[in-house]
C-alpha atoms as a PDB file:
ATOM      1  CA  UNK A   1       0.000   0.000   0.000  1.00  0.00           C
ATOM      2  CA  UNK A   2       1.622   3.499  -1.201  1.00  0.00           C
ATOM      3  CA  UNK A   3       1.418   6.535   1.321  1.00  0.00           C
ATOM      4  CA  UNK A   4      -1.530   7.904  -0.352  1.00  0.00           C
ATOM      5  CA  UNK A   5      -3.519   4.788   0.184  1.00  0.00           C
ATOM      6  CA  UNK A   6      -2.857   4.621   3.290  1.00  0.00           C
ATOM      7  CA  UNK A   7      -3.760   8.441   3.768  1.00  0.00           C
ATOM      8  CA  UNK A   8      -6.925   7.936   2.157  1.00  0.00           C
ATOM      9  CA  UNK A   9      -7.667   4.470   4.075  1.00  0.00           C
ATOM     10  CA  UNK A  10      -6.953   6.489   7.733  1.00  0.00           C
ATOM     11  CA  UNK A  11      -9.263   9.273   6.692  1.00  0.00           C
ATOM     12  CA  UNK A  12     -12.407   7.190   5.740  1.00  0.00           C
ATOM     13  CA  UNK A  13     -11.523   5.049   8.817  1.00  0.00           C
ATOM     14  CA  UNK A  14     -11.366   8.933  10.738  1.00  0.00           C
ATOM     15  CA  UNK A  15     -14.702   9.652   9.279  1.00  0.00           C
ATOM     16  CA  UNK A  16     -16.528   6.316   9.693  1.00  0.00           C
ATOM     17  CA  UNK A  17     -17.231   5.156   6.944  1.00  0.00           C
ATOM     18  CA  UNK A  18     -18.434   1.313   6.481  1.00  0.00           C
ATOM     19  CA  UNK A  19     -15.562  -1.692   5.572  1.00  0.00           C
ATOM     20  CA  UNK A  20     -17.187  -2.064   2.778  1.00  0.00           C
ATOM     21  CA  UNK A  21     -17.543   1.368   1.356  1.00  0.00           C
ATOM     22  CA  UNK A  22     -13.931   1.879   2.395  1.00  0.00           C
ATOM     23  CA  UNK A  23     -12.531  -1.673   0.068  1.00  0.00           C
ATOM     24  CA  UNK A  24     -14.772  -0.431  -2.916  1.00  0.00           C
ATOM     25  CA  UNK A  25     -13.343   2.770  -3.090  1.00  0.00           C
ATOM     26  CA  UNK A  26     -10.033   1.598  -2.392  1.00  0.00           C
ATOM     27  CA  UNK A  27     -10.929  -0.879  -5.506  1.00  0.00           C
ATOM     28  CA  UNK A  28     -11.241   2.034  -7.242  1.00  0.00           C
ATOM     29  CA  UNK A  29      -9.277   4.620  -6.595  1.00  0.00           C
ATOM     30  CA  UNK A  30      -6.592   2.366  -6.781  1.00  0.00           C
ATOM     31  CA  UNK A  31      -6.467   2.165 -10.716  1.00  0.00           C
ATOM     32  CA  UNK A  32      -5.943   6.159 -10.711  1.00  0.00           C
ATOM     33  CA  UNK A  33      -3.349   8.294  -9.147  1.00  0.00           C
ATOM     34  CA  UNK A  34      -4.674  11.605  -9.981  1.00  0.00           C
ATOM     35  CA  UNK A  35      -7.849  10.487  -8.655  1.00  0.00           C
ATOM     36  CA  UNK A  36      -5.820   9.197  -5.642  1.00  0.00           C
ATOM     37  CA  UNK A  37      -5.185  12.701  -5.020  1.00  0.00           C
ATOM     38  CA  UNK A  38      -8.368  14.542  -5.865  1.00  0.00           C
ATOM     39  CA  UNK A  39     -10.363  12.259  -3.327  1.00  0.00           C
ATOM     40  CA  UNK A  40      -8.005  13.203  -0.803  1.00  0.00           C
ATOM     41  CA  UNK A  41      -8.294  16.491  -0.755  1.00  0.00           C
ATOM     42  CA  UNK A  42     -11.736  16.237  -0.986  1.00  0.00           C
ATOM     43  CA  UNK A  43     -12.234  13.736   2.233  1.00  0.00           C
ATOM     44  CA  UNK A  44      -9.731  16.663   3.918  1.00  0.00           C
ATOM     45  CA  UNK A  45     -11.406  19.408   3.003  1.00  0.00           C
ATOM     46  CA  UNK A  46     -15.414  18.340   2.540  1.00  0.00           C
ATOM     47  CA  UNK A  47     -15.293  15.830   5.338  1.00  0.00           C
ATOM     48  CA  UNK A  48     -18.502  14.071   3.509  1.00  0.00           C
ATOM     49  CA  UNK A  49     -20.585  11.628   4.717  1.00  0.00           C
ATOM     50  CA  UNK A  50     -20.479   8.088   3.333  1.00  0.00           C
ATOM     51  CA  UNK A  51     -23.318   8.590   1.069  1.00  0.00           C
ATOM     52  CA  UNK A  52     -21.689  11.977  -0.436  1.00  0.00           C
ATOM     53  CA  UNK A  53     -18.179  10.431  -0.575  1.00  0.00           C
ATOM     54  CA  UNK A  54     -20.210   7.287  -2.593  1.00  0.00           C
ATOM     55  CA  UNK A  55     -21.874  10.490  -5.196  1.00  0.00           C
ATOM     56  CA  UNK A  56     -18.591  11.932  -5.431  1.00  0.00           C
ATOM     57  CA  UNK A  57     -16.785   8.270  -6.599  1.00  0.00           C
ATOM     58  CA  UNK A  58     -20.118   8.122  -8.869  1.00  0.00           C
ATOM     59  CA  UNK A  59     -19.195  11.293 -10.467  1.00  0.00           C
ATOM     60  CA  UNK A  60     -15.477  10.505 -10.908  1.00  0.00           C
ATOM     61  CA  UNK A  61     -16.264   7.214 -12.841  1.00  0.00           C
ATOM     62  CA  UNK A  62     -18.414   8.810 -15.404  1.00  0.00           C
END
């Protein structure tokens, strides 16, 4: 797991999100660096809900 992952897997743990929300979009994100980043900043700076963070993956994978 690269430092980013991990990043992004401590801040969905830090917000609470479900195990399984948090191994799909690790699924995902994983295949994109640039998303890697972009979802990071949002978790840091939005601090969504599950259900957001899940609309904001949506949108990303369109």
């Amino acid at each position: 797991m690269t430092s980013k992952e991990s990043a992004l897997l401590g801040q969905m743990e830090e917000l609470g999100f479900s195990h399984g929300m948090i191994m799909t979009a690790m699924k995902i994100l994983s295949q994109n660096k640039d998303a890697q980043d972009d979802a990071l900043l949002y978790l840091y700076d939005e601090h969504p809900s599950e259900k957001q963070f899940i609309e904001y993956i949506a949108e990303m994978c369109e």
